[in-house]
PDB file of N, CA and C in Angstrom:
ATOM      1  N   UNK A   1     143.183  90.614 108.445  1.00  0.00           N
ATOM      2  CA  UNK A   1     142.079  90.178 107.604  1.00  0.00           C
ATOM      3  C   UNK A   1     142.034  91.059 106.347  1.00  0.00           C
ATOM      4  N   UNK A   2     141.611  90.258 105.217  1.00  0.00           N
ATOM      5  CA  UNK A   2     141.952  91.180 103.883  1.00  0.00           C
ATOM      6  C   UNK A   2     140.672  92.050 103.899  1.00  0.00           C
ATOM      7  N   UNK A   3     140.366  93.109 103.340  1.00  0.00           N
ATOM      8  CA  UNK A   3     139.859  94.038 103.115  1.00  0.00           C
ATOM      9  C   UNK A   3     138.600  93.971 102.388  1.00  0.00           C
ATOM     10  N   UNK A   4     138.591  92.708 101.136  1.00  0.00           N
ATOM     11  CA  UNK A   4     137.351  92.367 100.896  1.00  0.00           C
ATOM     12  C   UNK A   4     136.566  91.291 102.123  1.00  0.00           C
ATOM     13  N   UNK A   5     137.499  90.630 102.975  1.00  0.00           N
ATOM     14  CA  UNK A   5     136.682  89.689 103.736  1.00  0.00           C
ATOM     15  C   UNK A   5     136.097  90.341 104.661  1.00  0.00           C
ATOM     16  N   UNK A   6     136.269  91.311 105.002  1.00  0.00           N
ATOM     17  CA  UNK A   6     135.674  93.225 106.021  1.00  0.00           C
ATOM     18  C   UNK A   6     134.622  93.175 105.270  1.00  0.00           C
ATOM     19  N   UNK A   7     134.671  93.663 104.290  1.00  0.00           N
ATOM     20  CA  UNK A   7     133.534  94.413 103.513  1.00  0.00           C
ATOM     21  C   UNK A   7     132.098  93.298 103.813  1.00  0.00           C
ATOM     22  N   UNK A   8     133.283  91.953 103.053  1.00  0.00           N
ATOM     23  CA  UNK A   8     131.614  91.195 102.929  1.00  0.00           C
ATOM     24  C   UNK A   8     130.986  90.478 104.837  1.00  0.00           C
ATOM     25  N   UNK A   9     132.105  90.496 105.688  1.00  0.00           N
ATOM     26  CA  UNK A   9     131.458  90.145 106.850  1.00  0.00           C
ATOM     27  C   UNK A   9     130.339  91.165 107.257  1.00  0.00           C
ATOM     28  N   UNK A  10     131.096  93.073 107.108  1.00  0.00           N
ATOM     29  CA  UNK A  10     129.972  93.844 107.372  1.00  0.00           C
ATOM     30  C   UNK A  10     128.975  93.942 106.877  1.00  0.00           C
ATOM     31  N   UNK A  11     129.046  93.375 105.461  1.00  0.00           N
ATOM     32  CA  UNK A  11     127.472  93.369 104.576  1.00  0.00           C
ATOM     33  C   UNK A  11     126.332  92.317 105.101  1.00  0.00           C
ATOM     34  N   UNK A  12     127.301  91.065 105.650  1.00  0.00           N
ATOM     35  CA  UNK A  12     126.434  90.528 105.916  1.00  0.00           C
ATOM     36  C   UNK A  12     125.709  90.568 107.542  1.00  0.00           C
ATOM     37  N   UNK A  13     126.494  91.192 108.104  1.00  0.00           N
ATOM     38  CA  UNK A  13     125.787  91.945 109.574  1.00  0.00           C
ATOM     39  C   UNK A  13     124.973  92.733 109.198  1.00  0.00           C
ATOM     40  N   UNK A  14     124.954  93.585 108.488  1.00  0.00           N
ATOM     41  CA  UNK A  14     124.330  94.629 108.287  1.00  0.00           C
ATOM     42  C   UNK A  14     122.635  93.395 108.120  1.00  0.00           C
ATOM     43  N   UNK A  15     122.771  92.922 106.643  1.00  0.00           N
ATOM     44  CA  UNK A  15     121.451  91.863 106.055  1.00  0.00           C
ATOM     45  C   UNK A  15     121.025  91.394 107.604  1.00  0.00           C
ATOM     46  N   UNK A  16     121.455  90.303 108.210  1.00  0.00           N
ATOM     47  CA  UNK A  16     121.240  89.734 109.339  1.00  0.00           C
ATOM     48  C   UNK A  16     120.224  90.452 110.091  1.00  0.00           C
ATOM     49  N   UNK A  17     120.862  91.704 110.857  1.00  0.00           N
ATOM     50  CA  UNK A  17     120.250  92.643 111.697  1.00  0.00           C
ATOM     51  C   UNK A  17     118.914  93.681 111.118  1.00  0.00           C
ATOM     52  N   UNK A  18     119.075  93.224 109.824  1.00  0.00           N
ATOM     53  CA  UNK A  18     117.839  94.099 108.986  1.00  0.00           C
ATOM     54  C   UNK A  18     116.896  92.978 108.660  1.00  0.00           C
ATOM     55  N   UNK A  19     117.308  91.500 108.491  1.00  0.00           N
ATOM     56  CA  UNK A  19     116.356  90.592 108.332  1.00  0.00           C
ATOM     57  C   UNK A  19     115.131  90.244 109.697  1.00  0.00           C
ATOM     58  N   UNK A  20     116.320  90.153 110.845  1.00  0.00           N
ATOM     59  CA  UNK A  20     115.709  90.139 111.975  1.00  0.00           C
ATOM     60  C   UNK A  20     114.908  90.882 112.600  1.00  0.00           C
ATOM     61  N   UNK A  21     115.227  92.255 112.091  1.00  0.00           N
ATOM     62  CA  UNK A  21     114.365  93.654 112.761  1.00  0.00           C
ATOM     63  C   UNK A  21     112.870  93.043 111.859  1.00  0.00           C
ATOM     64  N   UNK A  22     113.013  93.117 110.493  1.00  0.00           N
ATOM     65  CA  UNK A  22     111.760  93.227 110.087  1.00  0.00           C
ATOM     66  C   UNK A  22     110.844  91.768 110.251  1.00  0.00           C
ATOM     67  N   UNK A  23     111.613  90.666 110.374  1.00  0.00           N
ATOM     68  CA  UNK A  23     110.831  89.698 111.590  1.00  0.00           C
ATOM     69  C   UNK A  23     110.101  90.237 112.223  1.00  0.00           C
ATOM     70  N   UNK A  24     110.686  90.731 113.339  1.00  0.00           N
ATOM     71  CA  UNK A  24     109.947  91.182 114.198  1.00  0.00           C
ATOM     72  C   UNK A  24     108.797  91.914 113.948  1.00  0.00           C
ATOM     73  N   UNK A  25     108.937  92.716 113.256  1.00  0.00           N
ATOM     74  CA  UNK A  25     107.837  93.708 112.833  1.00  0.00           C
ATOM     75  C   UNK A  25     106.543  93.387 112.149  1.00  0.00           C
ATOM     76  N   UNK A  26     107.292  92.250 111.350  1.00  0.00           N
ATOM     77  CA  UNK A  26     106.025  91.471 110.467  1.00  0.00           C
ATOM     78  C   UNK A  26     105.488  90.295 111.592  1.00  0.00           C
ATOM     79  N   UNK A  27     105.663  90.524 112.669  1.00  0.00           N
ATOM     80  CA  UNK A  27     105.316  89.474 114.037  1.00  0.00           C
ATOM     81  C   UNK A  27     103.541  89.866 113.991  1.00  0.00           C
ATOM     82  N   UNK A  28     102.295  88.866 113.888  1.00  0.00           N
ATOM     83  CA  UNK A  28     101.508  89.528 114.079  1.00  0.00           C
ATOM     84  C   UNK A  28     100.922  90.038 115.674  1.00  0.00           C
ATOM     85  N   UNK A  29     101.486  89.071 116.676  1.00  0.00           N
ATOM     86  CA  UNK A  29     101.204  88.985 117.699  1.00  0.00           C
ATOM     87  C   UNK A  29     102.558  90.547 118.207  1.00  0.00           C
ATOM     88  N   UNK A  30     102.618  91.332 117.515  1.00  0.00           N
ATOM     89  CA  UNK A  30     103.797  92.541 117.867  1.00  0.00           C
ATOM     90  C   UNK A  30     103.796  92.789 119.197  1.00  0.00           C
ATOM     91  N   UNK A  31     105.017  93.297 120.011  1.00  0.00           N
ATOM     92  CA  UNK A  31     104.930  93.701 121.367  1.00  0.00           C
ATOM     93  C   UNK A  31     106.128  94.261 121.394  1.00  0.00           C
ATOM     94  N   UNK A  32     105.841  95.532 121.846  1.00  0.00           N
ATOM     95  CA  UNK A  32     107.018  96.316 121.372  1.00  0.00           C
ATOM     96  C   UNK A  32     108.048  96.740 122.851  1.00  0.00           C
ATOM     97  N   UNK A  33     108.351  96.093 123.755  1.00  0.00           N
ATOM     98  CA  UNK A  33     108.868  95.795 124.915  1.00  0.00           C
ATOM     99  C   UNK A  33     109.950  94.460 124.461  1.00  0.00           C
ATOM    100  N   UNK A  34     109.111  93.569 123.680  1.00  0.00           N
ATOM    101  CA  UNK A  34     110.303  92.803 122.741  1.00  0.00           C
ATOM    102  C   UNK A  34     110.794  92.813 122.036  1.00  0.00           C
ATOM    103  N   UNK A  35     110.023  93.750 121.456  1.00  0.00           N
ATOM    104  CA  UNK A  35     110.863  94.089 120.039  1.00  0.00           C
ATOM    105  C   UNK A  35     112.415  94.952 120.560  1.00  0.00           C
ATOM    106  N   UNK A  36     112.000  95.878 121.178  1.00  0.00           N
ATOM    107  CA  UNK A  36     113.186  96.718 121.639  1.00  0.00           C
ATOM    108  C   UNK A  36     113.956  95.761 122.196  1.00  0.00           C
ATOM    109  N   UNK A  37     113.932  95.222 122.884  1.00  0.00           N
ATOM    110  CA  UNK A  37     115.108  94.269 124.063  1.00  0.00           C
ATOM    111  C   UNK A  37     115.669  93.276 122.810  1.00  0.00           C
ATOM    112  N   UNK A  38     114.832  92.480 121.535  1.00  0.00           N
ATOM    113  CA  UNK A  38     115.537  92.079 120.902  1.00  0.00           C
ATOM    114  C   UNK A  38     116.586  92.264 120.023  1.00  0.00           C
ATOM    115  N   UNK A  39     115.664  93.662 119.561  1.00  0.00           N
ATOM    116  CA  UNK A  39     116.460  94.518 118.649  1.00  0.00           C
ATOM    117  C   UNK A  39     117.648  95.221 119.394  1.00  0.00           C
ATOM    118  N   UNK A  40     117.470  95.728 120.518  1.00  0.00           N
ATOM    119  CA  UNK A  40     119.223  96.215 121.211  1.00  0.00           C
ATOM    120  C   UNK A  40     119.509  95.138 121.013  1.00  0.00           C
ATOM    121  N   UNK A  41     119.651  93.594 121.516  1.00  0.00           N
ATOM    122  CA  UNK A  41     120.531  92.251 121.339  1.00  0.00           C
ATOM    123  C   UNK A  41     121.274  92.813 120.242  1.00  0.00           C
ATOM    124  N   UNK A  42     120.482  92.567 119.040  1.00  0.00           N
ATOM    125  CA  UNK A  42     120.850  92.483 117.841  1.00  0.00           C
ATOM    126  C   UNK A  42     121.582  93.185 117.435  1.00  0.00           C
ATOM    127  N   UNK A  43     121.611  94.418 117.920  1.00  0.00           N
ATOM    128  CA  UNK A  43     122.868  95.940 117.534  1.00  0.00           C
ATOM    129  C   UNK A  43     123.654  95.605 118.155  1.00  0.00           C
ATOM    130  N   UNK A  44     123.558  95.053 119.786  1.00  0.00           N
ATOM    131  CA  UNK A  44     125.076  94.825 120.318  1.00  0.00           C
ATOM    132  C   UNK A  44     126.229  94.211 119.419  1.00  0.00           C
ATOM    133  N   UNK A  45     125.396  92.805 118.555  1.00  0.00           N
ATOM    134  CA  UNK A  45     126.558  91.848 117.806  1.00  0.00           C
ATOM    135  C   UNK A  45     126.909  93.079 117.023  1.00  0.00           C
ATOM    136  N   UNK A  46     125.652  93.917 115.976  1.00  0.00           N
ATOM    137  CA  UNK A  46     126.137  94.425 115.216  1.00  0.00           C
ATOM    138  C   UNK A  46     127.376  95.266 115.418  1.00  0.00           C
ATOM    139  N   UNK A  47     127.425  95.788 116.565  1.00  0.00           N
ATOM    140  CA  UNK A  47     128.559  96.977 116.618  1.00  0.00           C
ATOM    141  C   UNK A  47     129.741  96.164 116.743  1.00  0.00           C
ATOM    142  N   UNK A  48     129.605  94.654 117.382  1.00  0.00           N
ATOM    143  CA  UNK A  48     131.500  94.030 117.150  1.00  0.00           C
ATOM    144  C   UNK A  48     132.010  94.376 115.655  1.00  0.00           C
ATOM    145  N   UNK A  49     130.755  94.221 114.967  1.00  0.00           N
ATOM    146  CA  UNK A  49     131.561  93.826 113.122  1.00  0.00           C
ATOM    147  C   UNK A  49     132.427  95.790 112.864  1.00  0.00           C
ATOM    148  N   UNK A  50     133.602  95.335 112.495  1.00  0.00           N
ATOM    149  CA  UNK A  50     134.129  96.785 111.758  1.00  0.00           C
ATOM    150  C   UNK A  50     133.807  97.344 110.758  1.00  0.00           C
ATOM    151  N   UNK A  51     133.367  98.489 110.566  1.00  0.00           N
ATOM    152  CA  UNK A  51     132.948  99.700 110.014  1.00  0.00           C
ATOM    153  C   UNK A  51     133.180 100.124 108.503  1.00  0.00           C
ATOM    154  N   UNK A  52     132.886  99.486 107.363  1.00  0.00           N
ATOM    155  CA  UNK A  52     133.593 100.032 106.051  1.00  0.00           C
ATOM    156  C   UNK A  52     133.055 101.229 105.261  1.00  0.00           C
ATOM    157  N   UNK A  53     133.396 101.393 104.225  1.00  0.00           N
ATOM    158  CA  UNK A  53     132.385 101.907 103.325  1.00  0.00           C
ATOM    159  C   UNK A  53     131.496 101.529 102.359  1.00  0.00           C
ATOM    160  N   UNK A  54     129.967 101.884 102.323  1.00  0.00           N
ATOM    161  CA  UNK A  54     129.648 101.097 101.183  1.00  0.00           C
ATOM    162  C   UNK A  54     129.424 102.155  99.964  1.00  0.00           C
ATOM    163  N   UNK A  55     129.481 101.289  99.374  1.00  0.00           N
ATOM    164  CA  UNK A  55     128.962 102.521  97.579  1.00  0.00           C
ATOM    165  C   UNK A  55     127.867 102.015  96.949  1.00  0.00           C
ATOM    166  N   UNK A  56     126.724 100.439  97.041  1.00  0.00           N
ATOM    167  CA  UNK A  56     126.114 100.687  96.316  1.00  0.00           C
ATOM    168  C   UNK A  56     124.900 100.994  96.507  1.00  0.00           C
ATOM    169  N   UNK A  57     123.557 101.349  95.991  1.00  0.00           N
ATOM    170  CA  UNK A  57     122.474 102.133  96.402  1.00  0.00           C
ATOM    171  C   UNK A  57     121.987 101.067  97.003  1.00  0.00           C
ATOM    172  N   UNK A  58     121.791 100.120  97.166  1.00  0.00           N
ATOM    173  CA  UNK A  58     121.147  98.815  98.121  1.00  0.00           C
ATOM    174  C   UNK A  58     121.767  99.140  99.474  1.00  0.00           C
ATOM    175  N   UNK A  59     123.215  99.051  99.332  1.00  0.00           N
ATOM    176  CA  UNK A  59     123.390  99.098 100.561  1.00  0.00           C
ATOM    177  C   UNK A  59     123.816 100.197 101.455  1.00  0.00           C
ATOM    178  N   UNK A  60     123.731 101.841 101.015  1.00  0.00           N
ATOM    179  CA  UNK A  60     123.442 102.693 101.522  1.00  0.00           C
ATOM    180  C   UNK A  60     122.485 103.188 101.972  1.00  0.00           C
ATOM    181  N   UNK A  61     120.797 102.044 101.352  1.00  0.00           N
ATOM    182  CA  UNK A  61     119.682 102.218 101.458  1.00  0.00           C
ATOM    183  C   UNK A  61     119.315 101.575 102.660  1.00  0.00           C
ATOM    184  N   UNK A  62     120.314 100.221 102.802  1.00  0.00           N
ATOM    185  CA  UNK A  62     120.387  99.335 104.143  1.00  0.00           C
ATOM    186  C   UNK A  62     121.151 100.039 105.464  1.00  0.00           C
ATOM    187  N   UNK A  63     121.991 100.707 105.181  1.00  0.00           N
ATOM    188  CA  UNK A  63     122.474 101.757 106.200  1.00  0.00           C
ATOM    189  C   UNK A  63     121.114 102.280 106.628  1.00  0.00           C
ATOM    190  N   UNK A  64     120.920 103.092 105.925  1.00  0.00           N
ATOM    191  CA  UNK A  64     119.731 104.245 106.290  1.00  0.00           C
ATOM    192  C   UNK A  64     118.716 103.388 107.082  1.00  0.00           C
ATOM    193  N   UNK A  65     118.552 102.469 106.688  1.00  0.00           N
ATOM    194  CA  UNK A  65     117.171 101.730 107.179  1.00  0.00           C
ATOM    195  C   UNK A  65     117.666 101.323 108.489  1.00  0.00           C
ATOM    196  N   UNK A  66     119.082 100.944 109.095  1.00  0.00           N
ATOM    197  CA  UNK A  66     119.586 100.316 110.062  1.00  0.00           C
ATOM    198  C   UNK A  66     119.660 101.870 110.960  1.00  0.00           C
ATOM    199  N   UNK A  67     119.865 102.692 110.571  1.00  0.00           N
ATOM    200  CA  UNK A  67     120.084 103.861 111.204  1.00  0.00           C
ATOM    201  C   UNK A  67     118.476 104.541 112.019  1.00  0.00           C
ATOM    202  N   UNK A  68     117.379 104.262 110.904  1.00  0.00           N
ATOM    203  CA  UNK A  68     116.326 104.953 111.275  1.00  0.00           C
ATOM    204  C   UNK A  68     115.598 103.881 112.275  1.00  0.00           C
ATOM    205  N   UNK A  69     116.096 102.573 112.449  1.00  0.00           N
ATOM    206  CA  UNK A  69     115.645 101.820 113.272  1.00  0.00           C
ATOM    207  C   UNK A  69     116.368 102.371 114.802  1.00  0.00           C
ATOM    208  N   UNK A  70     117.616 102.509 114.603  1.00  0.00           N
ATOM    209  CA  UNK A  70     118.089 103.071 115.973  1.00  0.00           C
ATOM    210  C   UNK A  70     117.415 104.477 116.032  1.00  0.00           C
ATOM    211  N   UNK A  71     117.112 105.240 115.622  1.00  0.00           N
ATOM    212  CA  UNK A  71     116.750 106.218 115.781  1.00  0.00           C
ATOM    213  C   UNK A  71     115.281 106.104 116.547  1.00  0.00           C
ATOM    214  N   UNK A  72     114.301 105.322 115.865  1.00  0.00           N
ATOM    215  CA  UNK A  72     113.260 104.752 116.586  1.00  0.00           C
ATOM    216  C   UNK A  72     113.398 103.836 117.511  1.00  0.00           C
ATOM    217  N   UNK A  73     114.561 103.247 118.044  1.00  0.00           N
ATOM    218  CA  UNK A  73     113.939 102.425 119.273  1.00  0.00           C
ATOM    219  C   UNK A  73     114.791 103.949 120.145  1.00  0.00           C
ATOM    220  N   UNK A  74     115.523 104.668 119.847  1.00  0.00           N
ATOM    221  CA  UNK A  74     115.991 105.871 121.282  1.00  0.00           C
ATOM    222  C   UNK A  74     114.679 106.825 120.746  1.00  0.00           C
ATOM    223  N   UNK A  75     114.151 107.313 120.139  1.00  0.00           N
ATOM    224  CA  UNK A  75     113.005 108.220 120.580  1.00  0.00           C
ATOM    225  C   UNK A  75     111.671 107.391 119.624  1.00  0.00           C
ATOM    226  N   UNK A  76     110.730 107.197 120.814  1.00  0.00           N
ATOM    227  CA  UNK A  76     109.504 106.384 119.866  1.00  0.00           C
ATOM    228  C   UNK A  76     108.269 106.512 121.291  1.00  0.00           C
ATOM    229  N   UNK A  77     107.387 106.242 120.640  1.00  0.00           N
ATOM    230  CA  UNK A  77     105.869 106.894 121.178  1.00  0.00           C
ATOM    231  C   UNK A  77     105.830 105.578 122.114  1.00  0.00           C
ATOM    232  N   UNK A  78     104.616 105.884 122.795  1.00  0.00           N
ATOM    233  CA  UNK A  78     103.782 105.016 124.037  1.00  0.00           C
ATOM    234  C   UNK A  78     103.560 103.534 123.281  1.00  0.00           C
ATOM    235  N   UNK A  79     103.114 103.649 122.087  1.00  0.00           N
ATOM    236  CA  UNK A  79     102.250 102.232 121.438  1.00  0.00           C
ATOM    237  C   UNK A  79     103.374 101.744 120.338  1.00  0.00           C
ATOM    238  N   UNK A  80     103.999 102.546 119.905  1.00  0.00           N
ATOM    239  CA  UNK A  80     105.175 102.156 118.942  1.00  0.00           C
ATOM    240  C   UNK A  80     104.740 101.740 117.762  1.00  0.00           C
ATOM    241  N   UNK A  81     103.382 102.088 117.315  1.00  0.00           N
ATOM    242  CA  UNK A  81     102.678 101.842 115.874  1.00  0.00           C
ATOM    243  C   UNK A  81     102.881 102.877 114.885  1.00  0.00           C
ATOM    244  N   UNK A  82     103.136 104.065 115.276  1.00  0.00           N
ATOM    245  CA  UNK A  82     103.608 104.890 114.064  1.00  0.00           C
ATOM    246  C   UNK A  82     104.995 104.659 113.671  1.00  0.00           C
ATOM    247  N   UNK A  83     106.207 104.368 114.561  1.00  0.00           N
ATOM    248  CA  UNK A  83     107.264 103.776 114.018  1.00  0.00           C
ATOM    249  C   UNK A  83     107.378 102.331 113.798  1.00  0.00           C
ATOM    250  N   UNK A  84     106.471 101.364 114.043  1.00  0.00           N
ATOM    251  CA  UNK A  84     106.356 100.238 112.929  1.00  0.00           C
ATOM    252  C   UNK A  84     105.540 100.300 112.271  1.00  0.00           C
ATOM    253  N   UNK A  85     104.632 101.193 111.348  1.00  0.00           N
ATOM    254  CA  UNK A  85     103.924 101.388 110.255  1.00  0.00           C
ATOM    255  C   UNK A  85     105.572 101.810 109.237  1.00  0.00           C
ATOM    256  N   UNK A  86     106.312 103.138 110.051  1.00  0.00           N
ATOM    257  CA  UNK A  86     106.889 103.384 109.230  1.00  0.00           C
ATOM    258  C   UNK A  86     108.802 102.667 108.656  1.00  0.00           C
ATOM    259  N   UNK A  87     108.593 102.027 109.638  1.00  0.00           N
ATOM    260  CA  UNK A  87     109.705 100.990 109.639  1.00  0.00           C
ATOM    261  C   UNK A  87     109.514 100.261 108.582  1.00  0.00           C
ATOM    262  N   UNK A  88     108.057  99.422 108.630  1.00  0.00           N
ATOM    263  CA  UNK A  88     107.591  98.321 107.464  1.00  0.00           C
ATOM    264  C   UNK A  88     107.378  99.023 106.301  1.00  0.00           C
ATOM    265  N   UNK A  89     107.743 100.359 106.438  1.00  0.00           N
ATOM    266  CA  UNK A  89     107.846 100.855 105.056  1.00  0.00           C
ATOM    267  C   UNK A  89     109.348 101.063 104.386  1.00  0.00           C
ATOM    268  N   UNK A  90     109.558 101.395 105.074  1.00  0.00           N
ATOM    269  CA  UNK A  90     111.008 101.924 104.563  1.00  0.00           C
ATOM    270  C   UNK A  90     111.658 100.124 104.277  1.00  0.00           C
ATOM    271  N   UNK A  91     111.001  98.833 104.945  1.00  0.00           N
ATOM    272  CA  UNK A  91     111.618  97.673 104.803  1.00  0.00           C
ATOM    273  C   UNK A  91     111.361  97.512 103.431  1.00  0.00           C
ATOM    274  N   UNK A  92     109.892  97.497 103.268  1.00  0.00           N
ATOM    275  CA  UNK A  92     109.006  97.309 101.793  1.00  0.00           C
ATOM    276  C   UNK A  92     110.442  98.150 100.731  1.00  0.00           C
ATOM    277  N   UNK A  93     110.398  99.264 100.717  1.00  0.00           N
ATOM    278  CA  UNK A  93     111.036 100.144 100.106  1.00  0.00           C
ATOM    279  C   UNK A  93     112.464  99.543  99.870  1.00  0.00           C
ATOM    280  N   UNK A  94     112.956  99.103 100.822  1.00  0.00           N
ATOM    281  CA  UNK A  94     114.331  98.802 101.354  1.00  0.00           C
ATOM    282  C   UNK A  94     114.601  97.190  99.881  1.00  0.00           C
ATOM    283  N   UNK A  95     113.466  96.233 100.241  1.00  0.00           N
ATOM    284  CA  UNK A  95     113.802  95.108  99.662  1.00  0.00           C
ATOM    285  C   UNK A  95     113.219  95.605  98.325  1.00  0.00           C
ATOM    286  N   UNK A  96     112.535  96.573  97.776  1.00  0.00           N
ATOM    287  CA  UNK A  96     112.218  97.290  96.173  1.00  0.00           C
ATOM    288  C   UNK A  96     113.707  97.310  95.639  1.00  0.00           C
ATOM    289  N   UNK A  97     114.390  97.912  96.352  1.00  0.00           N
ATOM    290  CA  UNK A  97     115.720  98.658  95.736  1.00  0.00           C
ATOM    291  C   UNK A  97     116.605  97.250  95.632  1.00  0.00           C
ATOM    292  N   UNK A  98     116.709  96.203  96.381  1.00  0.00           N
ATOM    293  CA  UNK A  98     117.227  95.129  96.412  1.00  0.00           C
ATOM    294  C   UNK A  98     116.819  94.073  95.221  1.00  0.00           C
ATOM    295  N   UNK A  99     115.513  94.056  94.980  1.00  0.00           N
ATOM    296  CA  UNK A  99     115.498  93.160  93.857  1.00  0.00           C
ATOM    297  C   UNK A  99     114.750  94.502  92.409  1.00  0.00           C
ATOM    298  N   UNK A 100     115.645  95.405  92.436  1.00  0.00           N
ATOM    299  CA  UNK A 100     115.133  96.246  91.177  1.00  0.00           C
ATOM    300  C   UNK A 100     115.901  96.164  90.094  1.00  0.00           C
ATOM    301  N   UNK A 101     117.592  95.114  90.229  1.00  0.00           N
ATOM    302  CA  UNK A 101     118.360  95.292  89.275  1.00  0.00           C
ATOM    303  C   UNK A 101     117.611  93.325  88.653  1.00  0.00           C
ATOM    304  N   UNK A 102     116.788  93.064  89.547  1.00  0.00           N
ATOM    305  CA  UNK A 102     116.414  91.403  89.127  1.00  0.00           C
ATOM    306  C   UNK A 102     115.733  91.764  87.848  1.00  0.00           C
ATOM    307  N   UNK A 103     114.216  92.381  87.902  1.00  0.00           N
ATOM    308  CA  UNK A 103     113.613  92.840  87.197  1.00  0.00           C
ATOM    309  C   UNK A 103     114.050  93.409  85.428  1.00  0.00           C
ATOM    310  N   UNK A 104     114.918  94.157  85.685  1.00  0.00           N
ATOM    311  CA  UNK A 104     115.169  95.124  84.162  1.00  0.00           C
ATOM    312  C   UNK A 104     115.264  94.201  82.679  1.00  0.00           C
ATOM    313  N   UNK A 105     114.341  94.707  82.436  1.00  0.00           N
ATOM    314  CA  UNK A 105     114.259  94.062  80.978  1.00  0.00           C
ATOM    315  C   UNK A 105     115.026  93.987  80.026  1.00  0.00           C
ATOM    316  N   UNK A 106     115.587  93.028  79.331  1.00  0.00           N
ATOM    317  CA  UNK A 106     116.839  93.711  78.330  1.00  0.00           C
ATOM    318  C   UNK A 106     115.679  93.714  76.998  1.00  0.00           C
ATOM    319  N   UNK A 107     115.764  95.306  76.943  1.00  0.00           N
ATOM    320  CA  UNK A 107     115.207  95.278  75.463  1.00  0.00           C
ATOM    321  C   UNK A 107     115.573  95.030  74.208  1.00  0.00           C
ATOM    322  N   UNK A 108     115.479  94.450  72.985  1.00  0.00           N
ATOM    323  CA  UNK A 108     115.776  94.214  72.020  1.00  0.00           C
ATOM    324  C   UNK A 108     116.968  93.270  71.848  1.00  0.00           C
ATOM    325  N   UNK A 109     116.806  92.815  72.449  1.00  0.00           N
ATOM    326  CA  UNK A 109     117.811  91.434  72.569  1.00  0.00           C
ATOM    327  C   UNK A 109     117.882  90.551  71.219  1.00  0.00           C
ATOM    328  N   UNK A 110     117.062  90.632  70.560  1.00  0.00           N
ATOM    329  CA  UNK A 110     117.458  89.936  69.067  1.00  0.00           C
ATOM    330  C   UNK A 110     117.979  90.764  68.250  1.00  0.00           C
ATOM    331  N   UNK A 111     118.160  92.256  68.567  1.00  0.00           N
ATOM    332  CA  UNK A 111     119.081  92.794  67.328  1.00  0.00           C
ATOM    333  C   UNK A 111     120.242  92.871  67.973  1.00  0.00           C
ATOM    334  N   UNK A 112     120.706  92.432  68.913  1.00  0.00           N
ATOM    335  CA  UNK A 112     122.313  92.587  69.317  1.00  0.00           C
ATOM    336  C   UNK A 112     123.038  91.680  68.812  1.00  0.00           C
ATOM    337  N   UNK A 113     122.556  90.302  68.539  1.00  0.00           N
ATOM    338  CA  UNK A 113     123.422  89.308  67.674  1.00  0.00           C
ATOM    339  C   UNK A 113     123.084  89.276  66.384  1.00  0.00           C
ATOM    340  N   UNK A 114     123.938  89.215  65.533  1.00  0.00           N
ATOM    341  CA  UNK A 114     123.175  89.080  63.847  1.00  0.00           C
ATOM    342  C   UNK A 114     124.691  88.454  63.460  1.00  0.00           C
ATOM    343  N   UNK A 115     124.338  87.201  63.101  1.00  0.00           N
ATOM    344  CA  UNK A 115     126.003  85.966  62.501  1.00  0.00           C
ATOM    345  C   UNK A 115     125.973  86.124  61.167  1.00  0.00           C
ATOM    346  N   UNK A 116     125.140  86.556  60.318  1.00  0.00           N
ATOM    347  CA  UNK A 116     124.615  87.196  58.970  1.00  0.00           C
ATOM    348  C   UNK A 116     124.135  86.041  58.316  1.00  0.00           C
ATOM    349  N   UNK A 117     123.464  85.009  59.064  1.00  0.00           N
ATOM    350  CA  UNK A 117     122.594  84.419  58.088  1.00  0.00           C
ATOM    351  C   UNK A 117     121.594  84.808  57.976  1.00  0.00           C
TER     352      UNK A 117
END
């Protein structure tokens, strides 16, 4: 398999398993006995996909966020509300960095062309 078709299958495992986690989280009826059992599901597929590198800040930001989720379902409290307060943050945060290159304004956009009339 070529090397870009790696990259983009793992990118899109990665999205998948980060779309689904924060499903869950934004669940209002939350229950965190399902959440965990769904969310291991969900890492199992993830770990078939192979391993690349990423470089851009979105998706090193999506690492991190996939990482601190495993980190919270192996050590996490009785009620599991301080690590989904802080999960739904780092998601919030997570999809900021994702649509921050949508946003940027191009300033001065009428003095970059001049045809000299």
């Amino acid at each position: 398999m070529n090397e870009k078709e790696l990259r983009i299958r793992y990118i899109r495992v990665l999205e998948k398993f980060a779309k689904r986690t924060i499903a869950l989280l934004k669940l209002s009826d939350f229950d965190d006995k399902r959440f965990i059992a769904r969310t291991e599901k969900n890492l199992e597929e993830m770990k078939k996909a192979k391993e690349v590198i990423l470089t851009s800040p979105y998706l090193i930001a999506l690492k991190n966020f996939i990482d601190s989720i495993i980190r919270s379902l192996q050590h996490h409290s009785e009620t599991f509300e301080k690590e989904r307060e802080t999960l739904l943050k780092e998601a919030n945060l997570l999809q900021k960095e994702k649509n921050r290159n949508t946003y940027k304004k191009d300033k001065h956009k009428n003095q970059k062309f001049d045809d000299g009339y």
